[in-house]
Each structure stands twice: as structure tokens, then as C-alpha cells.
Protein backbone atom coordinates (compact mmCIF):
# COMPACT_ATOMS: atom_id res chain seq x y z
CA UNK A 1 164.41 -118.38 27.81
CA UNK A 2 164.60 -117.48 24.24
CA UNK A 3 163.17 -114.16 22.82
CA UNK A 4 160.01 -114.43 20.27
CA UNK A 5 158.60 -111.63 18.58
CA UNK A 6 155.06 -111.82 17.47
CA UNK A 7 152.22 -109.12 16.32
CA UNK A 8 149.18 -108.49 17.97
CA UNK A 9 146.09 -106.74 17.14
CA UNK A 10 146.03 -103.56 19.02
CA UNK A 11 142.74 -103.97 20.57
CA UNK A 12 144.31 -107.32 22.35
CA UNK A 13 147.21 -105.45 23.52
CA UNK A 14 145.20 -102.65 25.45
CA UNK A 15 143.40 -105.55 27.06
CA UNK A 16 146.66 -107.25 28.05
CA UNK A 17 147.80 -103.71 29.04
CA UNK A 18 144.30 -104.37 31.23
CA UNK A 19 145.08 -107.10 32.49
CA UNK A 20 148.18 -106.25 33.79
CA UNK A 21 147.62 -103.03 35.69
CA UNK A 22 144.79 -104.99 37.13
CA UNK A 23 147.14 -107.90 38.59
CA UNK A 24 150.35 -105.74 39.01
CA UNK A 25 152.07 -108.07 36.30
CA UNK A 26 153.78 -107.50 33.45
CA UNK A 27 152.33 -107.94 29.46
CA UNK A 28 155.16 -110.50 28.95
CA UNK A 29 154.31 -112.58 32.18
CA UNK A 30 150.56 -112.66 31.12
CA UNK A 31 151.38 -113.54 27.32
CA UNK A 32 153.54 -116.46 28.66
CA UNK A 33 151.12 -118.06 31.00
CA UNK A 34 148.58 -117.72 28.30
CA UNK A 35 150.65 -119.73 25.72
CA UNK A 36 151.50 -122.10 28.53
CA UNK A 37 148.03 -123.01 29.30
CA UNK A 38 147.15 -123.08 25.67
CA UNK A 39 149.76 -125.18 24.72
CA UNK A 40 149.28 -127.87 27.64
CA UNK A 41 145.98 -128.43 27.04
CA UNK A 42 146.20 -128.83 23.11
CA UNK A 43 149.14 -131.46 24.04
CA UNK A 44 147.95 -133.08 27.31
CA UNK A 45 147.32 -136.77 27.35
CA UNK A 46 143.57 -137.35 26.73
CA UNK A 47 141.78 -139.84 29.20
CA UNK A 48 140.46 -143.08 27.92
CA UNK A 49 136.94 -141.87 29.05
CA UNK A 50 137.16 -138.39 27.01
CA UNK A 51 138.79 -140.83 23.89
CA UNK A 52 135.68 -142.94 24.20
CA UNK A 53 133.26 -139.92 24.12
CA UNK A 54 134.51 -138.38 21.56
């Protein structure tokens, strides 16, 4: 893994905080699966149905 610093609006980062007493995980765990799902559904293949729809 590579390190990434980013800021964060205080108000977010007492909800992470949240978060993560409420699941026993760790601020960095939740950040990462957050930009993980983020970032595979902006660049997941899009179904020919959903490209017809559109």
C-alpha cells in the first residue's frame, strides 16, 4: 500500500470516528472500503441494458 494524505471536514471525521467504534474498525479501514466501493462503481463495466436506458 502506498500512504495518501487527504483533509476532511471535521464533522465527517467524528462520523467516521462513529462509525468505527460502532464496528470495532479502524478510521483508515472504513475510509478505504469507502473509496473502494466508490471507485468500482464509477469504473465498472455498464450493462448493455443500463447503456440502452440511459
Amino acid at each position: 500500500m502506498t500512504l495518501v494524505n487527504t483533509q476532511l471536514p471535521v464533522p465527517l471525521v467524528g462520523r467516521l470516528d462513529q462509525l468505527a467504534e460502532q464496528a470495532t474498525a479502524r478510521r483508515p479501514g472504513i475510509i478505504r472500503e469507502a473509496l473502494t466501493a466508490y471507485v468500482n462503481d464509477r469504473t465498472a463495466p455498464v450493462s448493455r441494458d443500463e447503456a440502452e436506458h440511459d
